[in-house]
PDB file of N, CA and C in Angstrom:
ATOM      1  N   UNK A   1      30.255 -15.097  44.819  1.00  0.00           N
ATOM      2  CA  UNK A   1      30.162 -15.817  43.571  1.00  0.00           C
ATOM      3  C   UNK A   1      30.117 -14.835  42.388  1.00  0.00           C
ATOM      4  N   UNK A   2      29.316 -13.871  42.623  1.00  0.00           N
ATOM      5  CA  UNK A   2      29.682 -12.859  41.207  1.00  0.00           C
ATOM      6  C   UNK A   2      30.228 -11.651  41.212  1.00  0.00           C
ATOM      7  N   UNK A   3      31.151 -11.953  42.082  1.00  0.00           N
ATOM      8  CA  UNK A   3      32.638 -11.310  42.545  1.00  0.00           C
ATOM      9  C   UNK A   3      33.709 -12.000  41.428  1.00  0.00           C
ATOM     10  N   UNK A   4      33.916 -13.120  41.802  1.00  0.00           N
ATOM     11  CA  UNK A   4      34.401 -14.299  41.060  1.00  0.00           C
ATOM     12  C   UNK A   4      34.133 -14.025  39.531  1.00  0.00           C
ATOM     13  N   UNK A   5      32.872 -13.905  39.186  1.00  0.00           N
ATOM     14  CA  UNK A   5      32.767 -14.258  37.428  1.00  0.00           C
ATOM     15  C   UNK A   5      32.872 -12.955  37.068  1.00  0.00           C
ATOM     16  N   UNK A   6      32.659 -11.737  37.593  1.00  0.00           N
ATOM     17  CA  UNK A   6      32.628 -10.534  37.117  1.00  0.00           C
ATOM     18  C   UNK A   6      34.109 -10.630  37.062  1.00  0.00           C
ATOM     19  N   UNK A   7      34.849 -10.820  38.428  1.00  0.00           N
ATOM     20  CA  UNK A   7      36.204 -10.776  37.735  1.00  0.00           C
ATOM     21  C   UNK A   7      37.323 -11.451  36.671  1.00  0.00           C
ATOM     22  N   UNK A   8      36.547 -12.903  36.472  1.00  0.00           N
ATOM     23  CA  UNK A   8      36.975 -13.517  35.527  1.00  0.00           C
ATOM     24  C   UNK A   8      36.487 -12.921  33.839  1.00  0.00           C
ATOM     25  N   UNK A   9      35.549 -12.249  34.038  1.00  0.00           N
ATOM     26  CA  UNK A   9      34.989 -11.156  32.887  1.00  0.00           C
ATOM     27  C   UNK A   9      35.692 -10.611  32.312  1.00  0.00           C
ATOM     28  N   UNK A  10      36.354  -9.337  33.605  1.00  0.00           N
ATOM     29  CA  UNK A  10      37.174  -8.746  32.933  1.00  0.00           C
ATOM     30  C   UNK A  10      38.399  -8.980  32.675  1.00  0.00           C
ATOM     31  N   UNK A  11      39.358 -10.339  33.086  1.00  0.00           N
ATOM     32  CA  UNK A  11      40.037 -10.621  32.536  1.00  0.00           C
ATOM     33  C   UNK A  11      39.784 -11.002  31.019  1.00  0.00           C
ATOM     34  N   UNK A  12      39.233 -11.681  30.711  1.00  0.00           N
ATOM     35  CA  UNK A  12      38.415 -12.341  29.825  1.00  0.00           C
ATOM     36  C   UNK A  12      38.389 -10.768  28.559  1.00  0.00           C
ATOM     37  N   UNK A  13      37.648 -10.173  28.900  1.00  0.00           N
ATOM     38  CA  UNK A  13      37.699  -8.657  28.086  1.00  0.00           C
ATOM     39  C   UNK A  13      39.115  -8.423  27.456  1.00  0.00           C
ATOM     40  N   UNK A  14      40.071  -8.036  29.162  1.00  0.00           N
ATOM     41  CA  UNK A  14      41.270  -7.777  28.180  1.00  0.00           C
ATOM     42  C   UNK A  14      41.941  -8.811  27.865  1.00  0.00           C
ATOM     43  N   UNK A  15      41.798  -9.673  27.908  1.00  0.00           N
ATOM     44  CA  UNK A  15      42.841 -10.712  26.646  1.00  0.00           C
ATOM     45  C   UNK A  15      42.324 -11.035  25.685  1.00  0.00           C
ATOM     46  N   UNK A  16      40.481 -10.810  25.455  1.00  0.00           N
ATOM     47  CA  UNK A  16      40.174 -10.253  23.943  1.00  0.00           C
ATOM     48  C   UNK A  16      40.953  -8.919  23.389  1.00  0.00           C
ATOM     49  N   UNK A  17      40.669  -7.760  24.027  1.00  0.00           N
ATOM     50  CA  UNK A  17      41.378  -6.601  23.714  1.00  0.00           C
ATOM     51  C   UNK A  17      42.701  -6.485  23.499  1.00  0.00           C
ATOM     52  N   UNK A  18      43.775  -7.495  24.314  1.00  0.00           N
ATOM     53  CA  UNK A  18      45.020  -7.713  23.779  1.00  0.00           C
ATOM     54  C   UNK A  18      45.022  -8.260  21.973  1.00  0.00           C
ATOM     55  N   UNK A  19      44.088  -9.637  22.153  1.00  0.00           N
ATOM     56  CA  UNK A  19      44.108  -9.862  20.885  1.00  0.00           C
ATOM     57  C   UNK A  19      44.059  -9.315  20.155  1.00  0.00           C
ATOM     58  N   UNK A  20      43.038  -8.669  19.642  1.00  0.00           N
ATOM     59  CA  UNK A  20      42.497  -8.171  19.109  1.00  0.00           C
ATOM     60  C   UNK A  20      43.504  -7.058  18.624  1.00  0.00           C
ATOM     61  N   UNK A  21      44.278  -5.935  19.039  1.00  0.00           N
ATOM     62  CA  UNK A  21      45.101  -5.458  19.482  1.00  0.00           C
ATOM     63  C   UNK A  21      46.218  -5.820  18.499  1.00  0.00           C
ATOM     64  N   UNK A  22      46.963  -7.307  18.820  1.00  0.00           N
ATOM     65  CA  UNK A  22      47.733  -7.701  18.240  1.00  0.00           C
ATOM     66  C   UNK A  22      47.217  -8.397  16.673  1.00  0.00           C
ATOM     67  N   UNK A  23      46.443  -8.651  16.633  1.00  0.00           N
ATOM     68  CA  UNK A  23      45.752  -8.715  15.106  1.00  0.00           C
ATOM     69  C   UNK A  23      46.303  -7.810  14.115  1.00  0.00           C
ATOM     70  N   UNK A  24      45.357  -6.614  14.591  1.00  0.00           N
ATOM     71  CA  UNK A  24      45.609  -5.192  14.199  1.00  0.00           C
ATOM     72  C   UNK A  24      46.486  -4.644  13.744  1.00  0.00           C
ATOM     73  N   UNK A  25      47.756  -4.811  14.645  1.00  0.00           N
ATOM     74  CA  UNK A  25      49.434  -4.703  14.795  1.00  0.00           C
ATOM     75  C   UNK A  25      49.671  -5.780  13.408  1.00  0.00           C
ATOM     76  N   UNK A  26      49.832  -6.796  13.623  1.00  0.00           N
ATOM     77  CA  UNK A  26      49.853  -7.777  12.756  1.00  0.00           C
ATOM     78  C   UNK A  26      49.209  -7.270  11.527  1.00  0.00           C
ATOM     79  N   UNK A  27      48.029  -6.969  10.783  1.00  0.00           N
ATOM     80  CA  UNK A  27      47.861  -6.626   9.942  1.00  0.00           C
ATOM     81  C   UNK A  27      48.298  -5.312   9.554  1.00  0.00           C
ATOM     82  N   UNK A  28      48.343  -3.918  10.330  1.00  0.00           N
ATOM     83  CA  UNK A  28      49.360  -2.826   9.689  1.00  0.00           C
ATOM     84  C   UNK A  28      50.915  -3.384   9.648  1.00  0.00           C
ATOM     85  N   UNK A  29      51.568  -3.995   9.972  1.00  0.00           N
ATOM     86  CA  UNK A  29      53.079  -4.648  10.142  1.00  0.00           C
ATOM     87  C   UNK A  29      52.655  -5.352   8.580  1.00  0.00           C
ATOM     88  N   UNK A  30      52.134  -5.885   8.124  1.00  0.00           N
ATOM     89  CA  UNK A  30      51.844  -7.069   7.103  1.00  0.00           C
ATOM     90  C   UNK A  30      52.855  -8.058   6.931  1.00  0.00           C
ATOM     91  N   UNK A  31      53.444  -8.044   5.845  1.00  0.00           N
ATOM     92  CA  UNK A  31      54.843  -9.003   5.352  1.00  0.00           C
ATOM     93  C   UNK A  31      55.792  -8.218   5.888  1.00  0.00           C
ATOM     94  N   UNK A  32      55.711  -6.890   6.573  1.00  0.00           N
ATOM     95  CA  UNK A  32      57.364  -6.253   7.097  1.00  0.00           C
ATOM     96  C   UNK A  32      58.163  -7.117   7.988  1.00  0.00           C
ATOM     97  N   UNK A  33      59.494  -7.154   7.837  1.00  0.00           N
ATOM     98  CA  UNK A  33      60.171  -7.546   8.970  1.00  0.00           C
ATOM     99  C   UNK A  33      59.806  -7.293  10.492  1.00  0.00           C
ATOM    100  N   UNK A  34      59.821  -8.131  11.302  1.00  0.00           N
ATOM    101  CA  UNK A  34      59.558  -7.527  12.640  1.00  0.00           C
ATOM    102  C   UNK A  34      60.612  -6.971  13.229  1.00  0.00           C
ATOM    103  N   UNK A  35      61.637  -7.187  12.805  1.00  0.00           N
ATOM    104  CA  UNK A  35      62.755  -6.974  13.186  1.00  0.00           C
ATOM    105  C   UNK A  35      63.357  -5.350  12.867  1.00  0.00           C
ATOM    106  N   UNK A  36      62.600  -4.980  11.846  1.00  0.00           N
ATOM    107  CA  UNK A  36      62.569  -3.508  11.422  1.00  0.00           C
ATOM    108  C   UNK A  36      61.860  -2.516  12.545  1.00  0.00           C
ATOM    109  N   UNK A  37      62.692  -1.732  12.684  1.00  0.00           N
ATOM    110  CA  UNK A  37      62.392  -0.777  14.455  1.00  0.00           C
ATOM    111  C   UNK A  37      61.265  -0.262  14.019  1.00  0.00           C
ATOM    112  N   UNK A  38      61.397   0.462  13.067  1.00  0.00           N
ATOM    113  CA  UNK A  38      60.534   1.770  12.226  1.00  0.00           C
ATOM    114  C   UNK A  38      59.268   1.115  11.743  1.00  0.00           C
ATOM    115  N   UNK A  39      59.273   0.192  10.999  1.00  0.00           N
ATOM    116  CA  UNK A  39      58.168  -0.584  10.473  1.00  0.00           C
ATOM    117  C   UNK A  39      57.541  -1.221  11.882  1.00  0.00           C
ATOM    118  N   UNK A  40      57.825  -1.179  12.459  1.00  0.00           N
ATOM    119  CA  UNK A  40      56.897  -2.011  14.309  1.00  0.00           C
ATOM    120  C   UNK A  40      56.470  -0.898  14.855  1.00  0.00           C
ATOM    121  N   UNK A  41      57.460   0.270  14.841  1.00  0.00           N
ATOM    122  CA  UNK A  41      56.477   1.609  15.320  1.00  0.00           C
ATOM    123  C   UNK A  41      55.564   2.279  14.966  1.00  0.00           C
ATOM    124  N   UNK A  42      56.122   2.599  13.208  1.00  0.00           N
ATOM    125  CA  UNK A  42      54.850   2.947  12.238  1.00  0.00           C
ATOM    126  C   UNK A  42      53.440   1.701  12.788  1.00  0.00           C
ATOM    127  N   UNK A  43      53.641   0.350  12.588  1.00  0.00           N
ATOM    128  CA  UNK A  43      52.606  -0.070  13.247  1.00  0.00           C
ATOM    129  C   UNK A  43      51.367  -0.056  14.238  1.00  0.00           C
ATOM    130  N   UNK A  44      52.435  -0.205  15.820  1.00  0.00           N
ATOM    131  CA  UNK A  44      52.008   0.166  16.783  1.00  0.00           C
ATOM    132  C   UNK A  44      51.685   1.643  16.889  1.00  0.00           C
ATOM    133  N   UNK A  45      51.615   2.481  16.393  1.00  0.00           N
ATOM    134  CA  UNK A  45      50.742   3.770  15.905  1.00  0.00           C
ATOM    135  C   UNK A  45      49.988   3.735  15.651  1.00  0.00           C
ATOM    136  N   UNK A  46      49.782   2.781  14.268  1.00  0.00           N
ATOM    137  CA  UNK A  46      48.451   3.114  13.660  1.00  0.00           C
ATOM    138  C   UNK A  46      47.202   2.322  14.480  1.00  0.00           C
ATOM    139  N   UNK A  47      48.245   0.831  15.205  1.00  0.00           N
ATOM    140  CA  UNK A  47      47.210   0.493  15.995  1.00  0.00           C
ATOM    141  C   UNK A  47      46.577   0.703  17.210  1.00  0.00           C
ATOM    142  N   UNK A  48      47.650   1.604  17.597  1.00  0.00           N
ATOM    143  CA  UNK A  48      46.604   2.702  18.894  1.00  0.00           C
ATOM    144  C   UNK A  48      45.903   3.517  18.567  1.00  0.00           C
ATOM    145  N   UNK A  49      46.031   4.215  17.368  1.00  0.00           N
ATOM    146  CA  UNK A  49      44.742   5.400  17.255  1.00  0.00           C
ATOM    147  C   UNK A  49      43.770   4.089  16.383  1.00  0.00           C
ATOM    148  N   UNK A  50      43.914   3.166  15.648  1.00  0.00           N
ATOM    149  CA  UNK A  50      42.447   2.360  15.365  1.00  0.00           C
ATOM    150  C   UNK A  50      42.082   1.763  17.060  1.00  0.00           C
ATOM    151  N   UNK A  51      42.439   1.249  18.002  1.00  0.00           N
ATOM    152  CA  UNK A  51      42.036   1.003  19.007  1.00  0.00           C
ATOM    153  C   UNK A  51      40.995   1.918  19.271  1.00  0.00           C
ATOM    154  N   UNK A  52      42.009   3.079  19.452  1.00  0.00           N
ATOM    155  CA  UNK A  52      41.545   4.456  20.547  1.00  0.00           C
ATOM    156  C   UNK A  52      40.429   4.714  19.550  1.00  0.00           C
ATOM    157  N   UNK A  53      39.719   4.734  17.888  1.00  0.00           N
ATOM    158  CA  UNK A  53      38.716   5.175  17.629  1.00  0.00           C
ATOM    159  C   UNK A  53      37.885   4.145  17.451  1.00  0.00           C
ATOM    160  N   UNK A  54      37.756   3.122  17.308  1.00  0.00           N
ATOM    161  CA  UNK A  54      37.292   1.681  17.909  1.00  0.00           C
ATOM    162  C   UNK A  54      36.141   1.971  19.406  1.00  0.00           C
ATOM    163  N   UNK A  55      37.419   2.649  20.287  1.00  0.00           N
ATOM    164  CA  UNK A  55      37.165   2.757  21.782  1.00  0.00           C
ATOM    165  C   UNK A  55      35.771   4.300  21.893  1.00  0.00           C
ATOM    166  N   UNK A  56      36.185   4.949  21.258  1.00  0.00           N
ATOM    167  CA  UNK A  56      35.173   5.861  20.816  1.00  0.00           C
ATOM    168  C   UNK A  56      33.770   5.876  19.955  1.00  0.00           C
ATOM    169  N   UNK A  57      34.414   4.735  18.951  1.00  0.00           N
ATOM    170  CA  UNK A  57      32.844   4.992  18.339  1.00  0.00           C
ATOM    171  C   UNK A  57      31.822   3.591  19.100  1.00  0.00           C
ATOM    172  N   UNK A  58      32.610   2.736  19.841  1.00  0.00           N
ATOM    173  CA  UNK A  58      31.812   2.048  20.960  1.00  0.00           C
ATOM    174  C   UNK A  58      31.016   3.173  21.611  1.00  0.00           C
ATOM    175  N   UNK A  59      31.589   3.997  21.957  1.00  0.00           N
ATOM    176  CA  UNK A  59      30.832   4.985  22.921  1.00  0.00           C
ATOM    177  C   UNK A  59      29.328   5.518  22.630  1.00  0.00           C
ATOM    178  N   UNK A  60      29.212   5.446  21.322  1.00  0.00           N
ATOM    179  CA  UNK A  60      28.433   5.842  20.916  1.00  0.00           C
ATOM    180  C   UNK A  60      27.097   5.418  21.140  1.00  0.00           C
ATOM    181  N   UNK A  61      27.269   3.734  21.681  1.00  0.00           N
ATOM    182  CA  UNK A  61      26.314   3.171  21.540  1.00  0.00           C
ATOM    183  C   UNK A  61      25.514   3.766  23.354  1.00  0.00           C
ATOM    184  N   UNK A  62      26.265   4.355  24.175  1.00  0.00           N
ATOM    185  CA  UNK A  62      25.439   4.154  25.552  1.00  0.00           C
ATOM    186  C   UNK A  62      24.834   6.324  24.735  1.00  0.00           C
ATOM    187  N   UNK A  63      24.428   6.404  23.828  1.00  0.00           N
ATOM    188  CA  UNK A  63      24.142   7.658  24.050  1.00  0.00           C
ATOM    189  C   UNK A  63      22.614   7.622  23.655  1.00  0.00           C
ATOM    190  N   UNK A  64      22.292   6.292  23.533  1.00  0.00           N
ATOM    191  CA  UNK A  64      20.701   5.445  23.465  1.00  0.00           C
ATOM    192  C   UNK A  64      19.833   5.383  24.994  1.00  0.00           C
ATOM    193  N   UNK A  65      20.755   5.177  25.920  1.00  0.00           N
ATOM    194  CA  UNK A  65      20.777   5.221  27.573  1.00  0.00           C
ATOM    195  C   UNK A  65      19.422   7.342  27.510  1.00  0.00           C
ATOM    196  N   UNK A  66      18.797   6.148  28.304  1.00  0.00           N
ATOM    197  CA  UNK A  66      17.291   7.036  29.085  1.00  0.00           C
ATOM    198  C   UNK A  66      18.722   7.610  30.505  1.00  0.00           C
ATOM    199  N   UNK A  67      18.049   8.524  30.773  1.00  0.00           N
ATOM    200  CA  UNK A  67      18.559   9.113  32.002  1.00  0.00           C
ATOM    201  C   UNK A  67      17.672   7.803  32.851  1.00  0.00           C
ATOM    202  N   UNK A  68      16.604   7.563  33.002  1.00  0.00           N
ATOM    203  CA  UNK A  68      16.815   6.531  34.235  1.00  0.00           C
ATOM    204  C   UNK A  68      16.413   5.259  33.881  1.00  0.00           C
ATOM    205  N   UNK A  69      17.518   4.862  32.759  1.00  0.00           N
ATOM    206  CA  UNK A  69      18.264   4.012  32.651  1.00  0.00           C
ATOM    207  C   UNK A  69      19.168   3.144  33.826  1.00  0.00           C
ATOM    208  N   UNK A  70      18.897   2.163  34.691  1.00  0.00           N
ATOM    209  CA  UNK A  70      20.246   1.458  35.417  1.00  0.00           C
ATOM    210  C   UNK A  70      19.835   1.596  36.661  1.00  0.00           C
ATOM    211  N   UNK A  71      18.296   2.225  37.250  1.00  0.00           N
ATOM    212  CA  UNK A  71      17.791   2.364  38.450  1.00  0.00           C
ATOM    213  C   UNK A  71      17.361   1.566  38.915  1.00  0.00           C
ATOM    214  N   UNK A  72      17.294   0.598  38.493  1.00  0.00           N
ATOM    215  CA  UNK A  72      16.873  -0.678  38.913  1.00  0.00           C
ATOM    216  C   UNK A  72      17.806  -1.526  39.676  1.00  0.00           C
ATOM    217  N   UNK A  73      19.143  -1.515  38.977  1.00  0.00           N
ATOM    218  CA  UNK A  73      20.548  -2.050  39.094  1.00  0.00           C
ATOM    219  C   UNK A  73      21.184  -1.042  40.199  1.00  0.00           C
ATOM    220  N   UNK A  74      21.237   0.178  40.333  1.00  0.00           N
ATOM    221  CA  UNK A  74      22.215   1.034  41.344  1.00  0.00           C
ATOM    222  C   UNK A  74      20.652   1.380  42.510  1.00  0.00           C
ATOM    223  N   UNK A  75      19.671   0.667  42.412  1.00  0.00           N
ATOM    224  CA  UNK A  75      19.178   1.200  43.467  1.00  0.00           C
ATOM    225  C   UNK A  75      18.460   2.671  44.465  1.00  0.00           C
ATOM    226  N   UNK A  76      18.342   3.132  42.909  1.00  0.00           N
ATOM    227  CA  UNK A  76      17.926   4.572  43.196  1.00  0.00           C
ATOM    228  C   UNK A  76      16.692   4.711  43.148  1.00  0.00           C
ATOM    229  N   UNK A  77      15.714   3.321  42.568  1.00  0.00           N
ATOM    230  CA  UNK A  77      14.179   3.369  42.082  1.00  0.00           C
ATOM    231  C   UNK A  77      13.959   3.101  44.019  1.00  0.00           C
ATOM    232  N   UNK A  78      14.489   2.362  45.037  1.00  0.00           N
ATOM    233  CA  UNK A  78      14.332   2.111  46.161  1.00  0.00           C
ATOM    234  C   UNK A  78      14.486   3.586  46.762  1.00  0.00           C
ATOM    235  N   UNK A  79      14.946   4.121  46.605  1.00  0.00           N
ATOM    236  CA  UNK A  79      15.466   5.195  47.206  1.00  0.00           C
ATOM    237  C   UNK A  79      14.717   6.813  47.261  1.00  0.00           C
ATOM    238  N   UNK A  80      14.567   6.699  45.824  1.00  0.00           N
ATOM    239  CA  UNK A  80      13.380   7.679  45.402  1.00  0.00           C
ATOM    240  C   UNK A  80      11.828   7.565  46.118  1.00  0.00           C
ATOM    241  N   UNK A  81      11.669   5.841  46.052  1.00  0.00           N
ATOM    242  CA  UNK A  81      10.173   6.076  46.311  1.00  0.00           C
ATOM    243  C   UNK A  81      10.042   5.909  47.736  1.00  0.00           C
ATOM    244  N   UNK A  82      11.106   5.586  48.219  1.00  0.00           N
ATOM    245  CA  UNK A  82      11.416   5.727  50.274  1.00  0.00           C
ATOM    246  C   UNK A  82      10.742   7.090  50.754  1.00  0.00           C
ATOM    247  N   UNK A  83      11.678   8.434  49.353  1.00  0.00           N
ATOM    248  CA  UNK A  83      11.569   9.664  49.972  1.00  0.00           C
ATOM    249  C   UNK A  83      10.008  10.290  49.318  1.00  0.00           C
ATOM    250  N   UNK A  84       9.954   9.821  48.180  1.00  0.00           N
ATOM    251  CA  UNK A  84       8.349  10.500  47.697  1.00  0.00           C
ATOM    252  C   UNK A  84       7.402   9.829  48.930  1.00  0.00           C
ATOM    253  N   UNK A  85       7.096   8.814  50.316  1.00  0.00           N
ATOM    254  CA  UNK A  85       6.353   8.349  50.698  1.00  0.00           C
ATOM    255  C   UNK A  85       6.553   8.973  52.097  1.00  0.00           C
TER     256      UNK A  85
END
């Protein structure tokens, strides 16, 4: 069962991230022709490096993360106190 929703998740993720994506595109493109080669590439440029620093300054946020942070979840708090006993 949360095999299932985790994977419906991440679909779910990237077809926000597509959107989102194409927004982006859409707003550097503005009123240009789409039909203009140059004006869709200049685009799709600018909207991969705003993605890609988007995708980076997200990052920022796990640098709040305790080192034992997630031991609870991966099972290492079981594991540790197996061997301290």
């Amino acid at each position: 069962m949360a095999s299932t929703i985790a994977s419906s998740m991440q679909q779910l993720s990237m077809s926000f991230g597509l959107a989102c994506a194409s927004l982006i595109a859409g707003w550097y493109l503005g009123d240009g022709p789409q039909t203009d080669r140059v004006a869709v590439m200049h685009a799709l440029h600018a909207t991969f490096l705003t993605v890609g620093a988007l995708t980076i300054l997200s990052t920022l946020s796990f640098r709040t993360l305790r080192p034992d942070d997630g031991q609870s979840v991966s099972g290492n708090r079981d594991r540790e106190a197996a061997t301290s006993e």
